[in-house]
PDB file of N, CA and C in Angstrom:
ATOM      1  N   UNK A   1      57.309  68.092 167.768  1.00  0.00           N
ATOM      2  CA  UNK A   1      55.928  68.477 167.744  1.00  0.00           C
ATOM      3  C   UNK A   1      55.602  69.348 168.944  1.00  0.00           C
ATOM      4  N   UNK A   2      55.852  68.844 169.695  1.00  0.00           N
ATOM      5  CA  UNK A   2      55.501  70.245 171.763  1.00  0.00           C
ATOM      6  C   UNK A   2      56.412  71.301 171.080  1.00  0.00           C
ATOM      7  N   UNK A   3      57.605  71.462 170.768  1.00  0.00           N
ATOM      8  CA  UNK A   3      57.983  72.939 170.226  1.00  0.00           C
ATOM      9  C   UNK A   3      56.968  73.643 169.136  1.00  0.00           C
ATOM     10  N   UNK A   4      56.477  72.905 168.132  1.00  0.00           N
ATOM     11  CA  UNK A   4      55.368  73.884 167.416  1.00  0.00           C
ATOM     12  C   UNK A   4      53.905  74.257 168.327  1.00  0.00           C
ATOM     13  N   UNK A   5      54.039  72.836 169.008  1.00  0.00           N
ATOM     14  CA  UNK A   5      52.462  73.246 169.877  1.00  0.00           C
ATOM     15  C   UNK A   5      52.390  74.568 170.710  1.00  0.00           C
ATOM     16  N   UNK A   6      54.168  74.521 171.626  1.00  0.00           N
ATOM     17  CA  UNK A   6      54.037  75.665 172.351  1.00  0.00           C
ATOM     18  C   UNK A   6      54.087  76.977 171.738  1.00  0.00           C
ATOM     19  N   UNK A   7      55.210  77.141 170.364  1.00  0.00           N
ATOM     20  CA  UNK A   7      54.640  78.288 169.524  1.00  0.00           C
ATOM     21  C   UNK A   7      53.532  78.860 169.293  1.00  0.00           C
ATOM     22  N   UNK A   8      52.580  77.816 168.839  1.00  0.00           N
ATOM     23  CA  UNK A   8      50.924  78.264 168.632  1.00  0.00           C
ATOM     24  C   UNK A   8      50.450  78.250 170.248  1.00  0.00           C
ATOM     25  N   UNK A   9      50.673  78.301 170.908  1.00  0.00           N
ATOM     26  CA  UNK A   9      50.158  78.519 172.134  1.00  0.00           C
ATOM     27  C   UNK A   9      50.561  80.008 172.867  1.00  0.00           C
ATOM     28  N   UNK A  10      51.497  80.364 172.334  1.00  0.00           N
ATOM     29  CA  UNK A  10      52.008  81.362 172.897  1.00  0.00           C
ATOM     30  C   UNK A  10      51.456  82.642 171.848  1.00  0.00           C
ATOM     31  N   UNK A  11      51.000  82.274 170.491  1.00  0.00           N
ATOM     32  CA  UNK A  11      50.231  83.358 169.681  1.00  0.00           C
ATOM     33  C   UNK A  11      51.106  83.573 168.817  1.00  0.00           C
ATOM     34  N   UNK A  12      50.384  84.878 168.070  1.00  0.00           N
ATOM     35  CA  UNK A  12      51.292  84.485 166.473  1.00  0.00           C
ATOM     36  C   UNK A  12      52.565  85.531 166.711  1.00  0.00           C
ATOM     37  N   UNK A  13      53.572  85.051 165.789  1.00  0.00           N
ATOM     38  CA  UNK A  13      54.725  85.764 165.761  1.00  0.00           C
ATOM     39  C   UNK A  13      55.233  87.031 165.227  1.00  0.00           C
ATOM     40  N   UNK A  14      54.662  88.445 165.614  1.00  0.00           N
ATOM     41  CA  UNK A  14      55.609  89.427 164.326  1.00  0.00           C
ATOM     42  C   UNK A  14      56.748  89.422 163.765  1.00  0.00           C
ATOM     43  N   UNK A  15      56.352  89.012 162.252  1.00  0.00           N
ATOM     44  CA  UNK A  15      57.329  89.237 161.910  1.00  0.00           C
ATOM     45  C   UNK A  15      56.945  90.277 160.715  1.00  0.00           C
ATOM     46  N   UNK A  16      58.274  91.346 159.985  1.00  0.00           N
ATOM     47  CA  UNK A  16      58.024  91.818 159.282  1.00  0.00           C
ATOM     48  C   UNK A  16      57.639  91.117 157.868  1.00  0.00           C
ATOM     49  N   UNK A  17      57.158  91.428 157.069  1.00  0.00           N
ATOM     50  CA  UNK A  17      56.682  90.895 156.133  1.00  0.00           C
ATOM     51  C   UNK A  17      57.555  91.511 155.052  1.00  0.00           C
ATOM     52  N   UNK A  18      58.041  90.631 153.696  1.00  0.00           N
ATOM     53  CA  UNK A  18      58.748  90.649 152.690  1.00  0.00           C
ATOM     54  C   UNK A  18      58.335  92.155 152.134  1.00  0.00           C
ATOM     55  N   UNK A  19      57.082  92.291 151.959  1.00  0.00           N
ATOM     56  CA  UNK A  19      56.813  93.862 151.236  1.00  0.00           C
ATOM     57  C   UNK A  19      57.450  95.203 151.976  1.00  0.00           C
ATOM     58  N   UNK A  20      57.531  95.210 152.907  1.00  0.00           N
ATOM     59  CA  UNK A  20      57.377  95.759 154.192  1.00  0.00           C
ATOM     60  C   UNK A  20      58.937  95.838 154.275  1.00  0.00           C
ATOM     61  N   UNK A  21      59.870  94.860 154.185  1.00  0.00           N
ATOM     62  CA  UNK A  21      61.421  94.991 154.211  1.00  0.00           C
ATOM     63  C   UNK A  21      62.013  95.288 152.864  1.00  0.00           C
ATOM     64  N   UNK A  22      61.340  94.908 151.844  1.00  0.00           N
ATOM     65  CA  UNK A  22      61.850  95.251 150.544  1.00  0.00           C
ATOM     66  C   UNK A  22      61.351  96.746 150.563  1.00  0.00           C
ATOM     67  N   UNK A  23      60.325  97.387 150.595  1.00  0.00           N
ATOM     68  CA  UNK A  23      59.974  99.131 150.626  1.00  0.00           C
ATOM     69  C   UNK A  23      61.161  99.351 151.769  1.00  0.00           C
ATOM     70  N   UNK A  24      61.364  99.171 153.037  1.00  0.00           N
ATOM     71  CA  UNK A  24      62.796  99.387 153.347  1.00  0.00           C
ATOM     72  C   UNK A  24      63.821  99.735 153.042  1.00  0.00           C
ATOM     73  N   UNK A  25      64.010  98.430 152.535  1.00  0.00           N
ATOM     74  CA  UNK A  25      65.603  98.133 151.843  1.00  0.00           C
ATOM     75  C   UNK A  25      65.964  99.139 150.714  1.00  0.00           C
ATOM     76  N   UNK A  26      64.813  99.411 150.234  1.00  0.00           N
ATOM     77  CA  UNK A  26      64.562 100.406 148.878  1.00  0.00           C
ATOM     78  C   UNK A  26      64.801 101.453 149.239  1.00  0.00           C
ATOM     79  N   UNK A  27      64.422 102.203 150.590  1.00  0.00           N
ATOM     80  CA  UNK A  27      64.136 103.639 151.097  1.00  0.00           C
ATOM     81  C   UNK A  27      65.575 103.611 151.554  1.00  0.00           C
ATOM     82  N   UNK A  28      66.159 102.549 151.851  1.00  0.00           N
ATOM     83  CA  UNK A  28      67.020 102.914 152.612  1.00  0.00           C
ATOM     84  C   UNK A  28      68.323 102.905 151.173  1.00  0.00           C
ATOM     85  N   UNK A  29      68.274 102.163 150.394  1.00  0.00           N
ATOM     86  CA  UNK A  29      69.311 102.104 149.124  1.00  0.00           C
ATOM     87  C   UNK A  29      68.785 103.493 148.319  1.00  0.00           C
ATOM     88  N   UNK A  30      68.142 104.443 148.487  1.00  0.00           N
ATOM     89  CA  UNK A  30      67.826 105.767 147.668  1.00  0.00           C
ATOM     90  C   UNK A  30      68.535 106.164 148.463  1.00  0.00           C
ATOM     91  N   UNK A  31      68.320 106.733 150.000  1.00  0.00           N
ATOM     92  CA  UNK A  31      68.468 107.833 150.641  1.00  0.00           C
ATOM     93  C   UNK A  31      69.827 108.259 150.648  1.00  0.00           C
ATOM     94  N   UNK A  32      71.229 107.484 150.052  1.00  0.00           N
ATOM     95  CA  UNK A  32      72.104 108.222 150.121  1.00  0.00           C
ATOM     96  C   UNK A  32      72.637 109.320 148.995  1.00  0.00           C
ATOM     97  N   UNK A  33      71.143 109.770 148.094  1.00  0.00           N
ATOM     98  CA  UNK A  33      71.493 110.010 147.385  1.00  0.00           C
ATOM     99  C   UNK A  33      72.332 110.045 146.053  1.00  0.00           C
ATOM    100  N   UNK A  34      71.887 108.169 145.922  1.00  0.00           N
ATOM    101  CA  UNK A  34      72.561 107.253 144.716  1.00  0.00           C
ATOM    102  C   UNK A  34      72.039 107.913 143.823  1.00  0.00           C
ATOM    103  N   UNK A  35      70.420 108.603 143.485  1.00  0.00           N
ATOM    104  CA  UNK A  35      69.461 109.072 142.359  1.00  0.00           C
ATOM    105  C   UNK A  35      69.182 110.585 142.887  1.00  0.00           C
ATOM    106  N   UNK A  36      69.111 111.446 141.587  1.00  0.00           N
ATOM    107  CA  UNK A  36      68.661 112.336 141.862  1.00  0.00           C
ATOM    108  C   UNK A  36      66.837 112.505 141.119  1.00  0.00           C
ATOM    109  N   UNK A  37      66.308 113.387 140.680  1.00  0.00           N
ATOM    110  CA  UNK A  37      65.034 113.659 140.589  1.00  0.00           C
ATOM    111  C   UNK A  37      64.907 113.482 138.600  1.00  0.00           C
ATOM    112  N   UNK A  38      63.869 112.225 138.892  1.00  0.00           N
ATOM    113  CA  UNK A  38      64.083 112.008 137.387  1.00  0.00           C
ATOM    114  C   UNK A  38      64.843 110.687 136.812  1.00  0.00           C
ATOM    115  N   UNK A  39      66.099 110.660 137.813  1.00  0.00           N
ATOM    116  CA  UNK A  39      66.670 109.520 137.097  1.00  0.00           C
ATOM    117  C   UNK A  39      65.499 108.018 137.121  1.00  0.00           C
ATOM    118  N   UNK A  40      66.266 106.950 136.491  1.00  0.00           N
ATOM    119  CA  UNK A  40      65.176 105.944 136.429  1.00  0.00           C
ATOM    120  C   UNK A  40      66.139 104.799 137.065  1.00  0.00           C
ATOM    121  N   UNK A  41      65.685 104.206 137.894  1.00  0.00           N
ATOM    122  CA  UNK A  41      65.956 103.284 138.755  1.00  0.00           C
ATOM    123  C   UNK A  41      66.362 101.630 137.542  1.00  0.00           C
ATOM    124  N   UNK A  42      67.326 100.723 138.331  1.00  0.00           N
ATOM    125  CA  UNK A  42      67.624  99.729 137.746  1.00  0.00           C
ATOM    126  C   UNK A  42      66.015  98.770 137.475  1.00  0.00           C
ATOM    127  N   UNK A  43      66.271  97.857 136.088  1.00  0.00           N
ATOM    128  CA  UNK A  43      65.494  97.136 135.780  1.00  0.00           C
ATOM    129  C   UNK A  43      65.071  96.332 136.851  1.00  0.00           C
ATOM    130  N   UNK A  44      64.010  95.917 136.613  1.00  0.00           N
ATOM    131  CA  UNK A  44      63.141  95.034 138.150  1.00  0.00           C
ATOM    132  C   UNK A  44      63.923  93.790 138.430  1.00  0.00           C
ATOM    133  N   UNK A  45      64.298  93.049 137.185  1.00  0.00           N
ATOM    134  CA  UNK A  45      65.164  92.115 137.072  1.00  0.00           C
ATOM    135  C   UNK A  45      66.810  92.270 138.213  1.00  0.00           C
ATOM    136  N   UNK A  46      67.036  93.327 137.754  1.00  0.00           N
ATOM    137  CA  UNK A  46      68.582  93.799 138.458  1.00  0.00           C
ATOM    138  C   UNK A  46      67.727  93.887 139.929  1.00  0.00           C
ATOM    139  N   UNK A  47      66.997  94.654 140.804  1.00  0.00           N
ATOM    140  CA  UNK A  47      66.662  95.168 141.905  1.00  0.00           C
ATOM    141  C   UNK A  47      66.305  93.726 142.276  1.00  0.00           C
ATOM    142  N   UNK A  48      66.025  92.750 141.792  1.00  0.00           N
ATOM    143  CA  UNK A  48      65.011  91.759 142.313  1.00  0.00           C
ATOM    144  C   UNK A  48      66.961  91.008 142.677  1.00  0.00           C
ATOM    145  N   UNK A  49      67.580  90.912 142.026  1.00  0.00           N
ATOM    146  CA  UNK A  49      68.835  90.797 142.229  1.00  0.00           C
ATOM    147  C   UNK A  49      69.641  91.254 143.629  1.00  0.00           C
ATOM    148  N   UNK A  50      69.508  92.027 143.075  1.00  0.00           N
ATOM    149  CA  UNK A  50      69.761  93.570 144.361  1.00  0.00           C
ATOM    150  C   UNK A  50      69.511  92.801 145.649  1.00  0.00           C
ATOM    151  N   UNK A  51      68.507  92.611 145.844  1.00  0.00           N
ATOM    152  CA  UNK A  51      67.728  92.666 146.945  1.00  0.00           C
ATOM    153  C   UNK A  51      67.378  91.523 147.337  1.00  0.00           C
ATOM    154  N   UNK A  52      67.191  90.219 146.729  1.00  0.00           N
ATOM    155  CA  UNK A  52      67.011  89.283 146.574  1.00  0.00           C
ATOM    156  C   UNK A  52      65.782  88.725 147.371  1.00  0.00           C
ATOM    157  N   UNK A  53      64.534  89.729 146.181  1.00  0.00           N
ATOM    158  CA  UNK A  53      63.111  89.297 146.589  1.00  0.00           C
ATOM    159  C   UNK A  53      62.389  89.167 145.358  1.00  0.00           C
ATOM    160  N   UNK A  54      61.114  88.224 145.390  1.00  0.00           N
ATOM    161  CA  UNK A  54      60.552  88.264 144.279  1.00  0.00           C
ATOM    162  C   UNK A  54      60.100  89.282 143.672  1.00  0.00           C
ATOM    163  N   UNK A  55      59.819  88.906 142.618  1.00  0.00           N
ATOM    164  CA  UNK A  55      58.836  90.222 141.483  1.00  0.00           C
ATOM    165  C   UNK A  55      57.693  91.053 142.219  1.00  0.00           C
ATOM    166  N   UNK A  56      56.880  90.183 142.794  1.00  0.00           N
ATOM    167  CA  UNK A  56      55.548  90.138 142.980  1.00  0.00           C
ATOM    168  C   UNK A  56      55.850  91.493 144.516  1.00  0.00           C
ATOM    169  N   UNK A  57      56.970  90.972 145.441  1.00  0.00           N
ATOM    170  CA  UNK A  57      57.708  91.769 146.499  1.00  0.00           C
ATOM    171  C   UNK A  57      57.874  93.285 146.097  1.00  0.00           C
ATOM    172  N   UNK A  58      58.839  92.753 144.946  1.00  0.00           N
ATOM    173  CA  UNK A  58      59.303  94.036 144.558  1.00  0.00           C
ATOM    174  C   UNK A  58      58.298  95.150 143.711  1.00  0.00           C
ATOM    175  N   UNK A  59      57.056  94.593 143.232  1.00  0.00           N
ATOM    176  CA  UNK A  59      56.334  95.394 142.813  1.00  0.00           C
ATOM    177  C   UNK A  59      55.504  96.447 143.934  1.00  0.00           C
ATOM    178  N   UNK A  60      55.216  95.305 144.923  1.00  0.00           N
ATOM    179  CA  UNK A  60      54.546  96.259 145.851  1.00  0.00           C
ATOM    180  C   UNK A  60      54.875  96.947 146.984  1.00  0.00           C
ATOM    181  N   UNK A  61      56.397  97.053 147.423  1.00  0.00           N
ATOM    182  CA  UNK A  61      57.069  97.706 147.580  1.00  0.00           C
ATOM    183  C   UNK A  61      57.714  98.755 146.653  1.00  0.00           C
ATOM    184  N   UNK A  62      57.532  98.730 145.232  1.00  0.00           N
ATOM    185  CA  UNK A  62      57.505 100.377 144.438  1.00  0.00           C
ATOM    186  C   UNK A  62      56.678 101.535 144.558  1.00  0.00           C
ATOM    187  N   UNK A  63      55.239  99.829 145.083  1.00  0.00           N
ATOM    188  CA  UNK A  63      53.930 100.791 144.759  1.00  0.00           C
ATOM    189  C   UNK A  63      53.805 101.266 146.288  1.00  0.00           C
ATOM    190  N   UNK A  64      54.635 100.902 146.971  1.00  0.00           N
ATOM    191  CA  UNK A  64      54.221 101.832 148.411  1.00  0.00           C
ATOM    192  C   UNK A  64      55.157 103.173 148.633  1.00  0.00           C
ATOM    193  N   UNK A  65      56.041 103.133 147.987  1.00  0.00           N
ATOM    194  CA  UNK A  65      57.331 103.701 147.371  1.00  0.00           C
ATOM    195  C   UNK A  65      56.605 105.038 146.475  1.00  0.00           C
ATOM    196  N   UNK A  66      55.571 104.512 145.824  1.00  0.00           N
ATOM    197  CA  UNK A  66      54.716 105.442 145.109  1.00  0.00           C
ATOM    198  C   UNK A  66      53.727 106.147 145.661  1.00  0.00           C
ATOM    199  N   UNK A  67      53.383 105.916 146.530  1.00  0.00           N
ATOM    200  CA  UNK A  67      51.866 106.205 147.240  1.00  0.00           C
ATOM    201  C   UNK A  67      52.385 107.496 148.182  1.00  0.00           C
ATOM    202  N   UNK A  68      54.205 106.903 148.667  1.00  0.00           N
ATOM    203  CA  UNK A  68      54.560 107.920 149.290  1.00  0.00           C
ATOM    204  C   UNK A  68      55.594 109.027 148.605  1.00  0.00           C
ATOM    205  N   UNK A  69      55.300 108.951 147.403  1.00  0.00           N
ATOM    206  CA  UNK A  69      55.641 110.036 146.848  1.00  0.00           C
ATOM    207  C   UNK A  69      57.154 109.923 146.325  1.00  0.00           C
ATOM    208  N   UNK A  70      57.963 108.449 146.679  1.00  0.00           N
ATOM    209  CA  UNK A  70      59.382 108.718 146.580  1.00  0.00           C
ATOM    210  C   UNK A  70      59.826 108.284 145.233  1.00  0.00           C
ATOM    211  N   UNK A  71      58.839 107.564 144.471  1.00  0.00           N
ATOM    212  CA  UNK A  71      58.916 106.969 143.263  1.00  0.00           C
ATOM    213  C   UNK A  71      58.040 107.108 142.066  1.00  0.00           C
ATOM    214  N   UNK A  72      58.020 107.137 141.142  1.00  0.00           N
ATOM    215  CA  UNK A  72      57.200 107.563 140.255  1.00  0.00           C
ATOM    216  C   UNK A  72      56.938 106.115 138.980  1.00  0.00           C
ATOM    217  N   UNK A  73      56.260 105.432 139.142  1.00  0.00           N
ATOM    218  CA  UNK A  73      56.384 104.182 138.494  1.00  0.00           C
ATOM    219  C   UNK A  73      55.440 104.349 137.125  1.00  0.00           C
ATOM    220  N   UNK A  74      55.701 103.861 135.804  1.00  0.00           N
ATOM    221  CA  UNK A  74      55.280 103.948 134.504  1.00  0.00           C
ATOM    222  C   UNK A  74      55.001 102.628 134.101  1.00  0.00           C
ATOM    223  N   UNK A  75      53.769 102.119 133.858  1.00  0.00           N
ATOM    224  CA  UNK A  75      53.690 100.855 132.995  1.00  0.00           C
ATOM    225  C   UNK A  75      54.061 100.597 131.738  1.00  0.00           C
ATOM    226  N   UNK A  76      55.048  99.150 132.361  1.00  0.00           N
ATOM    227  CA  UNK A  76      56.322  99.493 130.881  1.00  0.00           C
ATOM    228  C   UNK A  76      57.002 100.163 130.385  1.00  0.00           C
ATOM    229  N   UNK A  77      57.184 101.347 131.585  1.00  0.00           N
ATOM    230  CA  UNK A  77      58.340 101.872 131.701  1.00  0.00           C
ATOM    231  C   UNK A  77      59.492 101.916 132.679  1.00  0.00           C
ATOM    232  N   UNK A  78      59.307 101.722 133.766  1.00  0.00           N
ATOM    233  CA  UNK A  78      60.193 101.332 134.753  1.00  0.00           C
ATOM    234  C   UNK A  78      59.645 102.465 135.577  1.00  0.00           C
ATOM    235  N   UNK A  79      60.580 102.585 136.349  1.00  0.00           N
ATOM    236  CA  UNK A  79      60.122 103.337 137.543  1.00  0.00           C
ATOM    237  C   UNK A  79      61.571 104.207 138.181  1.00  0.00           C
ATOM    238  N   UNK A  80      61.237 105.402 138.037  1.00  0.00           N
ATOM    239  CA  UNK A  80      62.035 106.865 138.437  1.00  0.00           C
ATOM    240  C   UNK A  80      61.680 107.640 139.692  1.00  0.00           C
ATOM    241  N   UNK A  81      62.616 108.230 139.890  1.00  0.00           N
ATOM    242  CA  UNK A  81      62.970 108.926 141.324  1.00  0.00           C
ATOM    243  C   UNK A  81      61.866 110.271 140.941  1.00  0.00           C
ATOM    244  N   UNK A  82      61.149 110.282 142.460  1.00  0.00           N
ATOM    245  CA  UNK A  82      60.370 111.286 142.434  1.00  0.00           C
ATOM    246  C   UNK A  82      60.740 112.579 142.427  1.00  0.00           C
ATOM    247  N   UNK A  83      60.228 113.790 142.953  1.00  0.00           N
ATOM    248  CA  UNK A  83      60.422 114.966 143.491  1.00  0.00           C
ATOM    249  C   UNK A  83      60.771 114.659 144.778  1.00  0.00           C
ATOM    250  N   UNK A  84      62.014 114.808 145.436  1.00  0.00           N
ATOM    251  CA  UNK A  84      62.551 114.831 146.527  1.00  0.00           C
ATOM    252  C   UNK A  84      62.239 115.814 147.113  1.00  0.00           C
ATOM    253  N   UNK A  85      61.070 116.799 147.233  1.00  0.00           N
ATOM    254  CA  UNK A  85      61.231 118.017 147.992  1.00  0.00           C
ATOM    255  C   UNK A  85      60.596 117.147 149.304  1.00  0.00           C
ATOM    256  N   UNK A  86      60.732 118.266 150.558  1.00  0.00           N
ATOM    257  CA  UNK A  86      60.054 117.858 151.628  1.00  0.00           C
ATOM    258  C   UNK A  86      58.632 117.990 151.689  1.00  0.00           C
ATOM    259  N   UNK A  87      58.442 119.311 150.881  1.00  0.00           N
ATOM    260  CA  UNK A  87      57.015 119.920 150.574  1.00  0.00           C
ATOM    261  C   UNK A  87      56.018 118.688 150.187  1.00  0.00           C
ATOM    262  N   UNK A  88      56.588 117.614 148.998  1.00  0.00           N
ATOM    263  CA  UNK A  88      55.759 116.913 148.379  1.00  0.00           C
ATOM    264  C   UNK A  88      55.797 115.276 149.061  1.00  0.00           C
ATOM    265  N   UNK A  89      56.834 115.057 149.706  1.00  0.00           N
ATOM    266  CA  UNK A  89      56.632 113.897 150.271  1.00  0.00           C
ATOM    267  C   UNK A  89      56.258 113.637 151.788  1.00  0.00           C
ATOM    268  N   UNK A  90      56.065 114.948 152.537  1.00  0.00           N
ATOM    269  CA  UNK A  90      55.101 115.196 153.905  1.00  0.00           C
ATOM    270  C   UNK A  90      53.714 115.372 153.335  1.00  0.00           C
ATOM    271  N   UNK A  91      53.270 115.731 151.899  1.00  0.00           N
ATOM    272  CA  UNK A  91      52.287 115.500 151.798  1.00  0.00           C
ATOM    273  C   UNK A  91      51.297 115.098 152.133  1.00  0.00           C
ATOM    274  N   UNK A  92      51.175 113.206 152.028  1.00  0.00           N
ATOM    275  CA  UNK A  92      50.325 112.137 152.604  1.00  0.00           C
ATOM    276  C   UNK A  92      50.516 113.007 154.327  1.00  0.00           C
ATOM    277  N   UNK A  93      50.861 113.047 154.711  1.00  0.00           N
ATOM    278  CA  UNK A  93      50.955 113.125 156.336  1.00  0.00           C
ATOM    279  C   UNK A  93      50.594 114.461 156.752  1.00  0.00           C
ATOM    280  N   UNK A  94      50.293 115.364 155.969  1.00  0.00           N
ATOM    281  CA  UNK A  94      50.001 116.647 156.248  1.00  0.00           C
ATOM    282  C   UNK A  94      48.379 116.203 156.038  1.00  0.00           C
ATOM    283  N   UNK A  95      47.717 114.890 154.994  1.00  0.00           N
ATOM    284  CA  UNK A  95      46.626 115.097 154.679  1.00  0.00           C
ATOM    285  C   UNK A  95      46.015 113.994 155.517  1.00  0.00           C
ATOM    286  N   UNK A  96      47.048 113.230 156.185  1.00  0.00           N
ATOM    287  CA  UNK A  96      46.827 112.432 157.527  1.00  0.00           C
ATOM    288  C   UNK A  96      45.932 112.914 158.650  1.00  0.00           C
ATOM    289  N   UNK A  97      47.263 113.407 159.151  1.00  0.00           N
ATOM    290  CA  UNK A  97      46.922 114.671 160.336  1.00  0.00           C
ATOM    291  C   UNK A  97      45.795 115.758 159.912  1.00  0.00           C
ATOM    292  N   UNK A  98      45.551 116.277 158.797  1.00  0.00           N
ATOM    293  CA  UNK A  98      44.258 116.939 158.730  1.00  0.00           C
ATOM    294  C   UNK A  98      43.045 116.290 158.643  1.00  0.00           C
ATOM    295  N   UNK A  99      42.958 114.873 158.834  1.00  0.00           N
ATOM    296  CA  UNK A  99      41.993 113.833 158.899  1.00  0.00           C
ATOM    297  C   UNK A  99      41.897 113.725 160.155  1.00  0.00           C
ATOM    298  N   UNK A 100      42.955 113.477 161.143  1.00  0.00           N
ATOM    299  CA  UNK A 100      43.475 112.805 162.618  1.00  0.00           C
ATOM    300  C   UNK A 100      42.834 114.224 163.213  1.00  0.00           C
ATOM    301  N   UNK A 101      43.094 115.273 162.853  1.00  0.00           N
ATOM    302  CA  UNK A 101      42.238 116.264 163.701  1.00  0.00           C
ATOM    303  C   UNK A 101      40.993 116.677 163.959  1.00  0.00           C
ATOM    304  N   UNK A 102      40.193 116.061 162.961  1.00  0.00           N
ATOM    305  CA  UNK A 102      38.812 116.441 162.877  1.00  0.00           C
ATOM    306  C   UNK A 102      38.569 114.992 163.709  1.00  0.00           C
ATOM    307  N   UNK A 103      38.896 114.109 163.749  1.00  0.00           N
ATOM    308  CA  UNK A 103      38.619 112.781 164.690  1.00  0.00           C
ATOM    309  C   UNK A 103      38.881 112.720 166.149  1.00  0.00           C
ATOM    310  N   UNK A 104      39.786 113.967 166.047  1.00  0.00           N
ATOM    311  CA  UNK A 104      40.212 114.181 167.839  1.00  0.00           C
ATOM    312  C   UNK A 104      39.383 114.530 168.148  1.00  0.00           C
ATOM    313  N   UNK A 105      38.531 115.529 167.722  1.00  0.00           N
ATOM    314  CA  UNK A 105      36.878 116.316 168.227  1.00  0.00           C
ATOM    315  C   UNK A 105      36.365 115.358 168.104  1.00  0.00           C
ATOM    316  N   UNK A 106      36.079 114.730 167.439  1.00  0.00           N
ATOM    317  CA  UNK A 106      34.797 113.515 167.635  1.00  0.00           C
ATOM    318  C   UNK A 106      35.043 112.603 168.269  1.00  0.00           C
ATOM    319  N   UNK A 107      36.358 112.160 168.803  1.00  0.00           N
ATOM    320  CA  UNK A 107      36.815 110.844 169.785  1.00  0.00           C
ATOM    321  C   UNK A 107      36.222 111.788 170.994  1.00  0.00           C
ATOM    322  N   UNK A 108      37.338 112.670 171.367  1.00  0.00           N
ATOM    323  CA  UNK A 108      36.930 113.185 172.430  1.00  0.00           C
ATOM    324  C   UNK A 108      36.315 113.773 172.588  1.00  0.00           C
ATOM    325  N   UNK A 109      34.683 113.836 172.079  1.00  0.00           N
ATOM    326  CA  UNK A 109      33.293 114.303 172.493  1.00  0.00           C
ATOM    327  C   UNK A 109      32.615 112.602 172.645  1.00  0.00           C
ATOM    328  N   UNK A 110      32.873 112.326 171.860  1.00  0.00           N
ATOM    329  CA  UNK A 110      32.442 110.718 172.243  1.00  0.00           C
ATOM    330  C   UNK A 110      32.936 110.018 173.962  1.00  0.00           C
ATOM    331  N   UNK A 111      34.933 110.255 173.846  1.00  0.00           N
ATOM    332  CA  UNK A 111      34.907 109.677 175.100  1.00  0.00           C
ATOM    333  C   UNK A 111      34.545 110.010 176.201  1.00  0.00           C
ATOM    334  N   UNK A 112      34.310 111.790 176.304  1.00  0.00           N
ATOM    335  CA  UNK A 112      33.520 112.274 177.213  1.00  0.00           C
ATOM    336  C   UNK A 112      32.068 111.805 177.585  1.00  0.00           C
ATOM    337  N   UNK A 113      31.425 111.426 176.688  1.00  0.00           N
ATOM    338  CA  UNK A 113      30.259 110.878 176.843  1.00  0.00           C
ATOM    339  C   UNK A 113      30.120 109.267 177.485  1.00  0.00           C
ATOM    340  N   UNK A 114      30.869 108.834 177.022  1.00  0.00           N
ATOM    341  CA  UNK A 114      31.059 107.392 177.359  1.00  0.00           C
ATOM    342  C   UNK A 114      31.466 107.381 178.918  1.00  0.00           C
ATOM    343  N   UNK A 115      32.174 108.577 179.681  1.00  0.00           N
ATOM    344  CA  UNK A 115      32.832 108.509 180.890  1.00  0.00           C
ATOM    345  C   UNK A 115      31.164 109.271 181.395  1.00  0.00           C
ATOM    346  N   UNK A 116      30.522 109.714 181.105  1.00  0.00           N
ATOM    347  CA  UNK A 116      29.299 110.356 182.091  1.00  0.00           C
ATOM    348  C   UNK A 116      28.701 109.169 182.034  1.00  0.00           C
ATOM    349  N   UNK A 117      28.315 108.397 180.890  1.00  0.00           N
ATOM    350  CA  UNK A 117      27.300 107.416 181.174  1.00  0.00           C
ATOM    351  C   UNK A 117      27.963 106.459 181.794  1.00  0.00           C
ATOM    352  N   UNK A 118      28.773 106.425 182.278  1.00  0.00           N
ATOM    353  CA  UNK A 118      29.522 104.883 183.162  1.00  0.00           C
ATOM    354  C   UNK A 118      29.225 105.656 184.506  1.00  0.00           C
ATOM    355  N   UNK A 119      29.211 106.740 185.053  1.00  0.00           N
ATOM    356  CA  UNK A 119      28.946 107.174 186.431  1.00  0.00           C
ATOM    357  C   UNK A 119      27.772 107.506 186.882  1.00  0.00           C
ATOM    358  N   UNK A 120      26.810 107.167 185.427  1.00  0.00           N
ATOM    359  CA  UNK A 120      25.010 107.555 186.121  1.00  0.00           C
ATOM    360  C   UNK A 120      25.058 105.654 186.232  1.00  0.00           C
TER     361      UNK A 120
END
């Protein structure tokens, strides 16, 4: 019992989380160029195999897989290899950073302000 107490005393633990290592494990089992553009990836059943994470894991690690462009997922159809260009999967991050820049002007007109009123 004092070993769990001091755990929770010391704060919570990072750890990576199952979604989070399965989108991994995934990025990292494409990238050697096992699939090319189009093909369709093993049944969820086999990957859940593969990988040895649940369904529920493995779904939302496709769908982050999807969001970033590397996967192309079909309901009730399985789920296929995206467009591998660089063009289309810097995408999200090109539309990142064109967000992150208009916020740099407004942070730093803000933090400028915040540093005058701390010296009146």
């Amino acid at each position: 019992m004092g070993a769990v107490a001091t755990e929770a005393a010391a704060g919570p633990v990072n750890r990576p989380s199952l979604v989070d290592g399965a989108e991994r494990a995934l990025r990292n089992w494409l990238a050697p160029g096992r699939y090319r553009q189009g093909d369709r990836l093993p049944p969820e059943r086999e990957l859940i195999e593969i990988f040895g994470i649940s369904r529920p894991s493995l779904r939302e690690a496709l769908r982050a897989l999807s969001m970033l462009g590397v996967v192309k997922t079909l309901h009730g159809g399985g789920a296929y290899v995206s467009d591998l260009d660089a063009r289309t999967l810097l995408a999200p991050l090109d539309f990142y950073l064109s967000l992150t820049k208009a916020n740099f002007a407004t942070a730093g007109n803000y933090t400028c302000f915040c540093h005058f009123e701390r010296k009146n």
